[in-house]
C-alpha atoms as a PDB file:
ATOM      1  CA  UNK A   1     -14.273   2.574 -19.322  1.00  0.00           C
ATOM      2  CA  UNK A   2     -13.547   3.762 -15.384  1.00  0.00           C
ATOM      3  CA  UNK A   3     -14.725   1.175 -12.886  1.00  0.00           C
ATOM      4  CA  UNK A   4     -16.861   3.388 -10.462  1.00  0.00           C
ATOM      5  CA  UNK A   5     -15.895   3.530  -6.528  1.00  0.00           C
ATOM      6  CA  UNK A   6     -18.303   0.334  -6.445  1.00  0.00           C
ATOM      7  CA  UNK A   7     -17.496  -1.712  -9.256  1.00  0.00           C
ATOM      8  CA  UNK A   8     -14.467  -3.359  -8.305  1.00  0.00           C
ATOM      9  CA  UNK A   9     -14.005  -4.778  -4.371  1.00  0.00           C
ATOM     10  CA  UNK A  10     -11.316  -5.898  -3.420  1.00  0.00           C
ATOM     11  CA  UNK A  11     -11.384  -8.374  -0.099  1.00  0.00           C
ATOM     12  CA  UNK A  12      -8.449  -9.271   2.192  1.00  0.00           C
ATOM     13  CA  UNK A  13      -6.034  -7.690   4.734  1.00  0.00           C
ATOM     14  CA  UNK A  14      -3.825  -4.884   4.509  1.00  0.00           C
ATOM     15  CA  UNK A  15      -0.300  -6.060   6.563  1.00  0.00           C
ATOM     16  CA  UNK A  16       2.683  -4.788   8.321  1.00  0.00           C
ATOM     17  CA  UNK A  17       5.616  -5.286   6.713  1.00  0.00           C
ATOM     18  CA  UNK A  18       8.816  -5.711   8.854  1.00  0.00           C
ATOM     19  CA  UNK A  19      11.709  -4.588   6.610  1.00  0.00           C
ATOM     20  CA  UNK A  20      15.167  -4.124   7.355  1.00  0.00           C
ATOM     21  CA  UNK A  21      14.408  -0.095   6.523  1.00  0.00           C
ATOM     22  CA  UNK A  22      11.186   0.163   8.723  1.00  0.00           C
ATOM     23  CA  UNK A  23       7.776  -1.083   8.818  1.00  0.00           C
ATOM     24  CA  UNK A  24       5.846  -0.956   5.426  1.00  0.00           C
ATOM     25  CA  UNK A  25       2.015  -1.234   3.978  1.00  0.00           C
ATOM     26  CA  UNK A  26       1.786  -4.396   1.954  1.00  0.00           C
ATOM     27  CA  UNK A  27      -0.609  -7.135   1.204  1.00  0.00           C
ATOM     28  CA  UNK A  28      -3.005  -7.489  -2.045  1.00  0.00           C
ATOM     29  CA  UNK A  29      -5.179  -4.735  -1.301  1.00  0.00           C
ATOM     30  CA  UNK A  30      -2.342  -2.585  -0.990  1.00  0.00           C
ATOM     31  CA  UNK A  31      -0.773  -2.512  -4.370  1.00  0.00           C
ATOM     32  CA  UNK A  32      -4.119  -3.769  -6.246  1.00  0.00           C
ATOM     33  CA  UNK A  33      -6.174  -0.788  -4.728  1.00  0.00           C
ATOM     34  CA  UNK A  34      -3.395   1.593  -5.465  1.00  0.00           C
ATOM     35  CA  UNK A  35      -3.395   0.559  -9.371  1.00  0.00           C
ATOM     36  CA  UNK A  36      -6.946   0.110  -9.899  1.00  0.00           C
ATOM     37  CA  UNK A  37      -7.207   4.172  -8.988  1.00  0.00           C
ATOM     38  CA  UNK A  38      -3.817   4.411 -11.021  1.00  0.00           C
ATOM     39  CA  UNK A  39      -5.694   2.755 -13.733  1.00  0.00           C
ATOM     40  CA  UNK A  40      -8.526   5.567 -13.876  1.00  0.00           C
ATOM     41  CA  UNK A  41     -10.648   3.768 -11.847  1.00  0.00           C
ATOM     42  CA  UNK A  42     -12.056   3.310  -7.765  1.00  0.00           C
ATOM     43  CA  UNK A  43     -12.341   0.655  -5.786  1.00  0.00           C
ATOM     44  CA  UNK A  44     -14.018  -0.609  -2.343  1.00  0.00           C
ATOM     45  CA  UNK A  45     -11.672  -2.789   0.380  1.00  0.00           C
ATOM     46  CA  UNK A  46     -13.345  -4.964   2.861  1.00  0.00           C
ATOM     47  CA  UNK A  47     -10.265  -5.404   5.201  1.00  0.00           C
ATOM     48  CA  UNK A  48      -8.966  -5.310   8.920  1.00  0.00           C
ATOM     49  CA  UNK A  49      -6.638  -4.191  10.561  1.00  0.00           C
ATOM     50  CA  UNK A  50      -5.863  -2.802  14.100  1.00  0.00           C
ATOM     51  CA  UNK A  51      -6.881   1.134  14.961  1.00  0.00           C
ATOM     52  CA  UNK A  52      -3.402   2.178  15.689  1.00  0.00           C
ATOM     53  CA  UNK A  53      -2.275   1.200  12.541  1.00  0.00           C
ATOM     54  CA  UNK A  54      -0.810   3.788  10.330  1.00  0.00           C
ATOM     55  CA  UNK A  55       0.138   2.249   7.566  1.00  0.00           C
ATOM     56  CA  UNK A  56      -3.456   2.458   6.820  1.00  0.00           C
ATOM     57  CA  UNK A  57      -3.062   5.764   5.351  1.00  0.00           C
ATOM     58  CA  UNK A  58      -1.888   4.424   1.900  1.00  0.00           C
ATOM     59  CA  UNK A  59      -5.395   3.410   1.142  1.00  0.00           C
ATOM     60  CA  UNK A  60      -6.115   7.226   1.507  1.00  0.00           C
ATOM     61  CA  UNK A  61      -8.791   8.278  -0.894  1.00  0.00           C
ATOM     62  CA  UNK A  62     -10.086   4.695  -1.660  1.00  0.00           C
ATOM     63  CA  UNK A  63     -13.877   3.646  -0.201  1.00  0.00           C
ATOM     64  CA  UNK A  64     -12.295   1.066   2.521  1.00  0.00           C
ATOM     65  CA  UNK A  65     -14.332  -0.358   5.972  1.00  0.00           C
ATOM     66  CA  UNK A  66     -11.971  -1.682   8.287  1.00  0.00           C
ATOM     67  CA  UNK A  67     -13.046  -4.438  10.388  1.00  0.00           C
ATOM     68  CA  UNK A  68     -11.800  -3.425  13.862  1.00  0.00           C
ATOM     69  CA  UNK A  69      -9.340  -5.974  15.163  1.00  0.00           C
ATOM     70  CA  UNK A  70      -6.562  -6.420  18.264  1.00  0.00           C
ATOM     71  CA  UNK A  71      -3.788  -6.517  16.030  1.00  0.00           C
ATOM     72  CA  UNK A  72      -2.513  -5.999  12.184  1.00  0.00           C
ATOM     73  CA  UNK A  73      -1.558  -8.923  10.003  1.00  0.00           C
ATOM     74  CA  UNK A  74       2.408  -8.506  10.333  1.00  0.00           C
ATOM     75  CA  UNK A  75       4.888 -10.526   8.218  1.00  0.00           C
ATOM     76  CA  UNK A  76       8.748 -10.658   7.996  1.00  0.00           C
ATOM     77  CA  UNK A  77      10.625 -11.688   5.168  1.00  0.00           C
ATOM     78  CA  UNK A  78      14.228 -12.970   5.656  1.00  0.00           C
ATOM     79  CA  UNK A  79      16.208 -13.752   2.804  1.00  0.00           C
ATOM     80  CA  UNK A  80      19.018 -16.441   3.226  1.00  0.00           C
ATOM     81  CA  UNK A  81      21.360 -18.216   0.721  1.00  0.00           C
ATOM     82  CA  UNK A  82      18.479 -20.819   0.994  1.00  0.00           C
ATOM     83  CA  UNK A  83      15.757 -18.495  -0.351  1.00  0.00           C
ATOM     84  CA  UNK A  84      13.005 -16.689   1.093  1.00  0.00           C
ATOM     85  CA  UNK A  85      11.983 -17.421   5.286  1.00  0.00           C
ATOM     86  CA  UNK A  86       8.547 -16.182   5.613  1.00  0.00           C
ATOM     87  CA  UNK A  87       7.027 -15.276   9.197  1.00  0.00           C
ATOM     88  CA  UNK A  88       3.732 -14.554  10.584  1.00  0.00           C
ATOM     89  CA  UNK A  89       3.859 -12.591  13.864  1.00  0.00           C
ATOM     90  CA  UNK A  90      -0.312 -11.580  14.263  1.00  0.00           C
ATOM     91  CA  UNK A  91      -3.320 -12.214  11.945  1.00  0.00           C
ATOM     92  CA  UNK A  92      -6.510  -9.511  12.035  1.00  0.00           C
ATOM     93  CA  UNK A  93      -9.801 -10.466  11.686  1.00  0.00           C
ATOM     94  CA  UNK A  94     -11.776 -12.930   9.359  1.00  0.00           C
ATOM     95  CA  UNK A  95     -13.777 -10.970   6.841  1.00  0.00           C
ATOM     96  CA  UNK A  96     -16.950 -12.163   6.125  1.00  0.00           C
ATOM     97  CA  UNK A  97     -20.293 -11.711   3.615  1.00  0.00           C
ATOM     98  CA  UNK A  98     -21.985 -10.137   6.886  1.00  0.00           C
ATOM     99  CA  UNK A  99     -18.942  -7.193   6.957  1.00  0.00           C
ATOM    100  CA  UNK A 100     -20.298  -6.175   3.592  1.00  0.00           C
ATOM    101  CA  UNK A 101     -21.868  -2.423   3.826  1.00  0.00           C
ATOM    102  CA  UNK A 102     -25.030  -3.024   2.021  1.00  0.00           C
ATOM    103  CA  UNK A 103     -24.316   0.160  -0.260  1.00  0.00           C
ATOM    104  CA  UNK A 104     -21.453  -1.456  -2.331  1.00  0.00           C
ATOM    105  CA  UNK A 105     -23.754  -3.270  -3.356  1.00  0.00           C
ATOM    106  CA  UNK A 106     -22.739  -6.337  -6.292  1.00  0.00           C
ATOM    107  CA  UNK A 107     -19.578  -4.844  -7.865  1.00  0.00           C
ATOM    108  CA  UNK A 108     -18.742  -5.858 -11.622  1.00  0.00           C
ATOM    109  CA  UNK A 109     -15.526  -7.220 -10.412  1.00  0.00           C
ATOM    110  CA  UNK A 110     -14.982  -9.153  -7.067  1.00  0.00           C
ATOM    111  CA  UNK A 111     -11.456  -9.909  -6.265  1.00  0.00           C
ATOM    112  CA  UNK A 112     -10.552 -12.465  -3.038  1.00  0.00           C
ATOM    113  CA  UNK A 113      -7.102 -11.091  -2.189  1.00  0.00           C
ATOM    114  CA  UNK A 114      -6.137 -13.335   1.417  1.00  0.00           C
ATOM    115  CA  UNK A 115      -2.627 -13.460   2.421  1.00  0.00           C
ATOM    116  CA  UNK A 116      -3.579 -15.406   5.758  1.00  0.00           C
ATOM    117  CA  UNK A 117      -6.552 -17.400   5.986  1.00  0.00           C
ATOM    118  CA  UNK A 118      -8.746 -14.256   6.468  1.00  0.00           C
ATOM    119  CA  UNK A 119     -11.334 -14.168   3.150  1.00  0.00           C
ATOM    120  CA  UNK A 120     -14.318 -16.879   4.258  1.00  0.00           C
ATOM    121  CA  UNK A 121     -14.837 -18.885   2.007  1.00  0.00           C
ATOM    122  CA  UNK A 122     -18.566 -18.329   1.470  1.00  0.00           C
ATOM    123  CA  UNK A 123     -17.675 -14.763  -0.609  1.00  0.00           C
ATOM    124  CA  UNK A 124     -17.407 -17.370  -3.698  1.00  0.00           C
ATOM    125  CA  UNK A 125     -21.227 -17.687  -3.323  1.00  0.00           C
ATOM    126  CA  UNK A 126     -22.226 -14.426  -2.998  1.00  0.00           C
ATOM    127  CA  UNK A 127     -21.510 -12.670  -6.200  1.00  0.00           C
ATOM    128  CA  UNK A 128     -23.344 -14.440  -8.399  1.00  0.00           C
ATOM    129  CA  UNK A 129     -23.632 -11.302 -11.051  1.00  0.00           C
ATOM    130  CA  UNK A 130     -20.014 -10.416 -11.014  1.00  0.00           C
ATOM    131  CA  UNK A 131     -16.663 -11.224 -12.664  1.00  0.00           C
ATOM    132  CA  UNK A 132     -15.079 -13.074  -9.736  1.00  0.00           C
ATOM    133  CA  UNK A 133     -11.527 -13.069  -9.340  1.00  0.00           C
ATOM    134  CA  UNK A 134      -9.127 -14.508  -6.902  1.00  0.00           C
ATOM    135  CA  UNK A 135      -5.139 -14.381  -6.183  1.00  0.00           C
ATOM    136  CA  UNK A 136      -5.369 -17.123  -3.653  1.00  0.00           C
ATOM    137  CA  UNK A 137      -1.811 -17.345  -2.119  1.00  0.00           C
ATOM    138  CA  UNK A 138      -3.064 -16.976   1.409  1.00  0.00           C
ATOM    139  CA  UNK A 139      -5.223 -20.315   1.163  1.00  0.00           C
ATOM    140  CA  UNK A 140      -2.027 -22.163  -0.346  1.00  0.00           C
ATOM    141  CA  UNK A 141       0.182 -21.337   3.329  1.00  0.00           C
ATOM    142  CA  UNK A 142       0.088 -22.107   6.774  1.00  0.00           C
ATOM    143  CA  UNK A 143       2.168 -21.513   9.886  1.00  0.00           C
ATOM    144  CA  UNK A 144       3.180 -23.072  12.768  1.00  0.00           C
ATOM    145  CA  UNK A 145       3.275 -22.112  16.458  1.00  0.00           C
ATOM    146  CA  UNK A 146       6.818 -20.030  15.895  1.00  0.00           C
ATOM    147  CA  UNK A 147       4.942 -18.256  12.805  1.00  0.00           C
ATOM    148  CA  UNK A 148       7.409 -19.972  10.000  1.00  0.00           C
ATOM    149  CA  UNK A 149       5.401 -19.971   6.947  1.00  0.00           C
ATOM    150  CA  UNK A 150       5.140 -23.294   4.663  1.00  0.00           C
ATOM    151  CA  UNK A 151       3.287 -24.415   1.929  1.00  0.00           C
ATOM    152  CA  UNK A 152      -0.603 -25.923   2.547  1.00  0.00           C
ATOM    153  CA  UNK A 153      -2.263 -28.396   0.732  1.00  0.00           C
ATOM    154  CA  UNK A 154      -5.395 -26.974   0.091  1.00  0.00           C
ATOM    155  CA  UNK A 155      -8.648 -28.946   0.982  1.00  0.00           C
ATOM    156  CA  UNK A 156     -11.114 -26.135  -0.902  1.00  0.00           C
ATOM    157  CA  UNK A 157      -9.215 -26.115  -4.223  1.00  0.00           C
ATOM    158  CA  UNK A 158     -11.696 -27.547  -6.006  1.00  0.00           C
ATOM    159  CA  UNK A 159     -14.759 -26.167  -4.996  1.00  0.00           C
ATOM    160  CA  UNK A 160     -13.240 -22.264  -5.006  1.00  0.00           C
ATOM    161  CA  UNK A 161     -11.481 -22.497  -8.200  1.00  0.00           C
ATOM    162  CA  UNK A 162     -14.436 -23.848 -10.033  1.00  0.00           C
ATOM    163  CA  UNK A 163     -16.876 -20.897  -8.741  1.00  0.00           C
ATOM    164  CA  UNK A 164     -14.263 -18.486  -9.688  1.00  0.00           C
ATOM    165  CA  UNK A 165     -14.262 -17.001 -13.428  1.00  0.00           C
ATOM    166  CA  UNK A 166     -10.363 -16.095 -13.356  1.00  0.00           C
ATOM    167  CA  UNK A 167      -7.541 -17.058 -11.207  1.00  0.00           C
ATOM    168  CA  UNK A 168      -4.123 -15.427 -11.148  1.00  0.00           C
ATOM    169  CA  UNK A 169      -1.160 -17.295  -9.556  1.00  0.00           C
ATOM    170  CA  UNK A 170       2.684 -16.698  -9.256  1.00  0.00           C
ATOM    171  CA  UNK A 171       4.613 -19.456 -10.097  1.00  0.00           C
ATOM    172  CA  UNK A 172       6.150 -19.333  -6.052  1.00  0.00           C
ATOM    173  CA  UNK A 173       2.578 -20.564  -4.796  1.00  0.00           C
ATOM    174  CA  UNK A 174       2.334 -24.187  -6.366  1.00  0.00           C
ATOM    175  CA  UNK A 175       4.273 -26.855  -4.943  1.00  0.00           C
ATOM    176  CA  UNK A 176       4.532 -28.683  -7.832  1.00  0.00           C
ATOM    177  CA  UNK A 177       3.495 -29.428 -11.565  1.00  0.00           C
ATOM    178  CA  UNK A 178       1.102 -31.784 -11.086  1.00  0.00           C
ATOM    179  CA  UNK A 179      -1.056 -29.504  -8.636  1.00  0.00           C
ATOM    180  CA  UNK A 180      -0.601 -27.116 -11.916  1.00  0.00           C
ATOM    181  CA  UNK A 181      -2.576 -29.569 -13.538  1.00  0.00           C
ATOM    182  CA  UNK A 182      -4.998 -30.062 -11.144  1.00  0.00           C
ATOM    183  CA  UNK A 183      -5.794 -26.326 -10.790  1.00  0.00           C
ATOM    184  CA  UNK A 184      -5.714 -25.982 -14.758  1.00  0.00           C
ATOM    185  CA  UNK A 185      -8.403 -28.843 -14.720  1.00  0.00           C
ATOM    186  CA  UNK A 186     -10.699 -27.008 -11.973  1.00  0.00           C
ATOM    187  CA  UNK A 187     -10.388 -23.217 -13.100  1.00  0.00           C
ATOM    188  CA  UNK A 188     -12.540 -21.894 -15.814  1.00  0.00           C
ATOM    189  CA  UNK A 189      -9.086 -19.300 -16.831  1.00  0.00           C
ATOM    190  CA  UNK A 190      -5.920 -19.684 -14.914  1.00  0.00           C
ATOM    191  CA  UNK A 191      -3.508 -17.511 -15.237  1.00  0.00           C
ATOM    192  CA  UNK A 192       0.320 -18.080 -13.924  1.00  0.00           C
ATOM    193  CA  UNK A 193       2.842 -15.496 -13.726  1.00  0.00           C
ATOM    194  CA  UNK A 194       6.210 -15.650 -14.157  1.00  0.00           C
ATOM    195  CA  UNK A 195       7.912 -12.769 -13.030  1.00  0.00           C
ATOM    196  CA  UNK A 196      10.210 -11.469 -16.077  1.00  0.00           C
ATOM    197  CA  UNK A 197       9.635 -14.656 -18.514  1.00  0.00           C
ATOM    198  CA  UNK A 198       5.989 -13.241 -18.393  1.00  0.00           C
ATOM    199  CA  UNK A 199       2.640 -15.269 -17.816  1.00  0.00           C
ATOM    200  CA  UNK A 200       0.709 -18.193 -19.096  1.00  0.00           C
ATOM    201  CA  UNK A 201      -3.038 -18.463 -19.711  1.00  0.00           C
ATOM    202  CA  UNK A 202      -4.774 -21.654 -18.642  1.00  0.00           C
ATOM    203  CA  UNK A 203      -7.917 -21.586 -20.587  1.00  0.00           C
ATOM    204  CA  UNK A 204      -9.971 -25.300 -21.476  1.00  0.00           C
ATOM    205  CA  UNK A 205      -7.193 -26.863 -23.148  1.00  0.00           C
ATOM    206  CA  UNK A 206      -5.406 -24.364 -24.410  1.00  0.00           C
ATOM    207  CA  UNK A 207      -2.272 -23.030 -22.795  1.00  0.00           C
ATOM    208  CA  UNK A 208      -0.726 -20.010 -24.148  1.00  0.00           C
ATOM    209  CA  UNK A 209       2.654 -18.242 -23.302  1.00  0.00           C
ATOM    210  CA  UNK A 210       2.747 -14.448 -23.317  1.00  0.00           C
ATOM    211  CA  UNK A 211       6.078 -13.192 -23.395  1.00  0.00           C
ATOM    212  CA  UNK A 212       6.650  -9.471 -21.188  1.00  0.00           C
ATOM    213  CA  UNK A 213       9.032  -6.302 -22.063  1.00  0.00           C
ATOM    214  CA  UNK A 214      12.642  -6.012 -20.909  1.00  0.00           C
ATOM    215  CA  UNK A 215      12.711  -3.222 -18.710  1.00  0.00           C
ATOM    216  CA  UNK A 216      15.302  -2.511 -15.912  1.00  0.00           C
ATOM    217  CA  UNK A 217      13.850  -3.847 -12.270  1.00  0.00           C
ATOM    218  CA  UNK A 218      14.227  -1.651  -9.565  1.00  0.00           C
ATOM    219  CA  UNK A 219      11.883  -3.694  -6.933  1.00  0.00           C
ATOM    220  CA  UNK A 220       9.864  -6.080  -8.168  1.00  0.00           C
ATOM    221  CA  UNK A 221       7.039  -5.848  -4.664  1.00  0.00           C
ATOM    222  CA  UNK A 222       3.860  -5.657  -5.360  1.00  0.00           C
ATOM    223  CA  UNK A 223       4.190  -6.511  -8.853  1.00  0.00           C
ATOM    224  CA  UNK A 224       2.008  -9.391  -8.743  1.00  0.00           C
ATOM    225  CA  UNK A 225      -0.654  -7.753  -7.205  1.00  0.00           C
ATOM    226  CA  UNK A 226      -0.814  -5.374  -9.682  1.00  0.00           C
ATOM    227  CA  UNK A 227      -0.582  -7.660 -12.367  1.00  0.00           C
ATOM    228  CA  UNK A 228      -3.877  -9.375 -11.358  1.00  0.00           C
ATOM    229  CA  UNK A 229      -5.561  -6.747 -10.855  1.00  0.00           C
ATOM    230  CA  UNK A 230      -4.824  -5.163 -14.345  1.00  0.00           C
ATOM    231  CA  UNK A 231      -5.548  -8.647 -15.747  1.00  0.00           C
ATOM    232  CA  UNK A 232      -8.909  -8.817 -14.212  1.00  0.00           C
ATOM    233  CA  UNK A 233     -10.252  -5.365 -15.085  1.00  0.00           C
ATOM    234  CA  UNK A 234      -8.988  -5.455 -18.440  1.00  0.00           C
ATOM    235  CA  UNK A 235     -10.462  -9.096 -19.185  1.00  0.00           C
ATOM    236  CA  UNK A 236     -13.759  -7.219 -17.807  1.00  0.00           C
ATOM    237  CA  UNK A 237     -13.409  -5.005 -20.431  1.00  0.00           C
ATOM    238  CA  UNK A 238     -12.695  -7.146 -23.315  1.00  0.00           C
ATOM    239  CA  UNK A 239     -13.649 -10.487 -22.634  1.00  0.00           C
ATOM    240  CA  UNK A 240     -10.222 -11.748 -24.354  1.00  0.00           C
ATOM    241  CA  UNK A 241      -7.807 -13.670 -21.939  1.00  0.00           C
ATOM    242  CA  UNK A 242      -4.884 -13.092 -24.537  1.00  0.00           C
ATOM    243  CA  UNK A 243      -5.032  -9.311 -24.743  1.00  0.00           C
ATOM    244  CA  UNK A 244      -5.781  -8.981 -20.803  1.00  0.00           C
ATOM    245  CA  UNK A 245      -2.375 -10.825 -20.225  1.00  0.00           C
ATOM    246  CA  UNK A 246      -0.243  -8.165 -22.827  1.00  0.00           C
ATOM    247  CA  UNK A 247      -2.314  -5.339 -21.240  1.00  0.00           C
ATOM    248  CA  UNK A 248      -1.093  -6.598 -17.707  1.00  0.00           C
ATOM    249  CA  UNK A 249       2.294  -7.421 -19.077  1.00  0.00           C
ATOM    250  CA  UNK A 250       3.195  -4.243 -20.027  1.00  0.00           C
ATOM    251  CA  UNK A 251       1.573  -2.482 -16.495  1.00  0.00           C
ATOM    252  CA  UNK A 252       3.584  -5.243 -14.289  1.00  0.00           C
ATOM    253  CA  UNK A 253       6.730  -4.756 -15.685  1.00  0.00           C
ATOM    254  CA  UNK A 254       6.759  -0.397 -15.758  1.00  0.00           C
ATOM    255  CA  UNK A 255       5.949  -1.076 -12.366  1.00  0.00           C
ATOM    256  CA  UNK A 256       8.924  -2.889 -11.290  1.00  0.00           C
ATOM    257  CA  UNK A 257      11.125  -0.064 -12.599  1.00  0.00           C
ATOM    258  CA  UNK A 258      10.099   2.094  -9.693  1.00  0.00           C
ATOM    259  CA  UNK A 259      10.403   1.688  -5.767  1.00  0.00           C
ATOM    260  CA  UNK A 260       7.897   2.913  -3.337  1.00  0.00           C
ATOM    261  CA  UNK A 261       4.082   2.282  -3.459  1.00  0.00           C
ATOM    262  CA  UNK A 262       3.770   6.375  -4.639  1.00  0.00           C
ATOM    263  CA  UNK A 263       6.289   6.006  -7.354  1.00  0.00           C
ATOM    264  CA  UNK A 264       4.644   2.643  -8.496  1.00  0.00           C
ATOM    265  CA  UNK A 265       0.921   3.781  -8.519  1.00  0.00           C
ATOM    266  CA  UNK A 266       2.835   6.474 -11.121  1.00  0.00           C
ATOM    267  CA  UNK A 267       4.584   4.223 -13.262  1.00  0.00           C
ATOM    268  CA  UNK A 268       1.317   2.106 -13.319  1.00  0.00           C
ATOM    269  CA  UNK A 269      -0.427   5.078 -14.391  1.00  0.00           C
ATOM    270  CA  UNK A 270       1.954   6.071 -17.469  1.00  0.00           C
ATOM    271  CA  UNK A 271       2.167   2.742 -18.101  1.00  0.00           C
ATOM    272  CA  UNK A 272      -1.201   2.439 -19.192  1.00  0.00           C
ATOM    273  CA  UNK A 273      -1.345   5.930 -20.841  1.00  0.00           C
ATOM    274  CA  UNK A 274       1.516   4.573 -23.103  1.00  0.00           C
ATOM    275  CA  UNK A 275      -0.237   1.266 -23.624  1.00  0.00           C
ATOM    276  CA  UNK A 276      -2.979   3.097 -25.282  1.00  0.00           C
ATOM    277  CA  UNK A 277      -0.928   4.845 -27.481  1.00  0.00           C
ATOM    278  CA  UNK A 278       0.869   2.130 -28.916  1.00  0.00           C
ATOM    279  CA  UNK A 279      -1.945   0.361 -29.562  1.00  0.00           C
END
């Protein structure tokens, strides 16, 4: 059934992508917004970003209030023999319960979505009703004065994970196994992706490994993103961890096979046609 324009918020910044080809829309909201609407559905963004920023426009047609704010949350990705170099060159504002427009309302499905430090913590409090879902790779970074990203130990883990009902996390945001553990111990359902080997689902004591389809990658952004966010409205649905994780399987993976956030939302959109059928 369609989440109305209401139903499912989504709550973090849209960023500024320096690329090698240009600047580009990214963040959560970004591809998550996109699929939800790809997925039949609407959804509401609490965000910010700064009023000369056009990369807004790819959140045309979804319900979004912008938080006015003196610059855009820009990153750069560099990638070396060494791996990835990650750099923060300007963070927009903090989003907080009091930016909420009081017609949204409580949605059916809130989903935290930082990429900096933006989302206050207090949101986890103030959705008592709804599904509440987080992807929360901004809390697990920081960055020093020169804007080089690292890892974060991170002080809330506890406390957030254990008000949350589901938490999706890429394999690239823990540290180490035994914080794994520790988050598998605090979160009601954890789920941890793993790119083409698929995902595992963290649930009480059970850990189960859900394979994905072979499909050839064309550019694997966003992926994630949309993962979680077909994950979470499809565990809204159901109630069944297991099947969420195929459902958002399948979605992630026809979305890698395309390259630009158009041509993705489109994949994501057959994909989930062609889910249906096969079913």
């Amino acid at each position: 059934m369609p989440v109305t324009a209401t139903e499912y918020l989504l709550i973090g910044h849209i960023t500024r992508d320096l690329t090698p080809h240009g600047d580009e829309p990214g963040g959560t909201v970004t591809y998550s917004g996109r699929a939800v609407a790809a997925l039949g559905s609407h959804t509401a963004v609490l965000t910010s970003y700064a009023p000369d920023f056009t990369g807004s426009q790819v959140l045309a047609g979804l319900h979004v209030h912008n938080v006015p704010a003196a610059a855009t949350t820009t990153f750069e990705n560099v990638y070396t023999p060494h791996g990835r170099v990650q750099t923060v060159h300007a963070t927009a504002a903090t989003l907080t319960p009091d930016h909420l427009p009081e017609a949204w309302g409580e949605p059916a499905i809130v989903h935290l979505a930082p990429v900096v430090h933006e989302v206050d913590a207090r949101f986890i409090h103030h959705f008592p009703r709804s599904l509440l879902c987080l992807t929360p790779q901004g809390w697990l970074r920081e960055w020093g004065e020169d804007g080089r990203v690292h890892p974060r130990e991170w002080p809330e883990a506890q406390v957030i994970l254990a008000c949350a009902d589901v938490v999706v996390l890429s394999q690239e945001d823990l540290p180490d196994i035994a914080t794994l553990w520790r988050y598998w111990e605090w979160c009601k359902l954890l789920v941890l992706t793993g790119g083409a080997k698929g995902c595992l689902v963290l649930q009480g004591e059970t850990a189960v490994r859900i394979p994905t389809i072979t499909v050839p990658q064309v550019d694997p952004t966003g992926a994630g993103d949309i993962f979680a966010t077909a994950y979470f409205i499809r565990y809204h649905q159901t109630g069944d961890a297991i099947e969420a994780a195929h459902f958002a399987n399948f979605i992630a993976a026809h979305s890698v096979t395309q390259s630009g956030i158009d041509a993705v939302t489109e994949a994501v959109k057959q994909a989930a046609k062609q889910y249906e059928i096969k079913r």
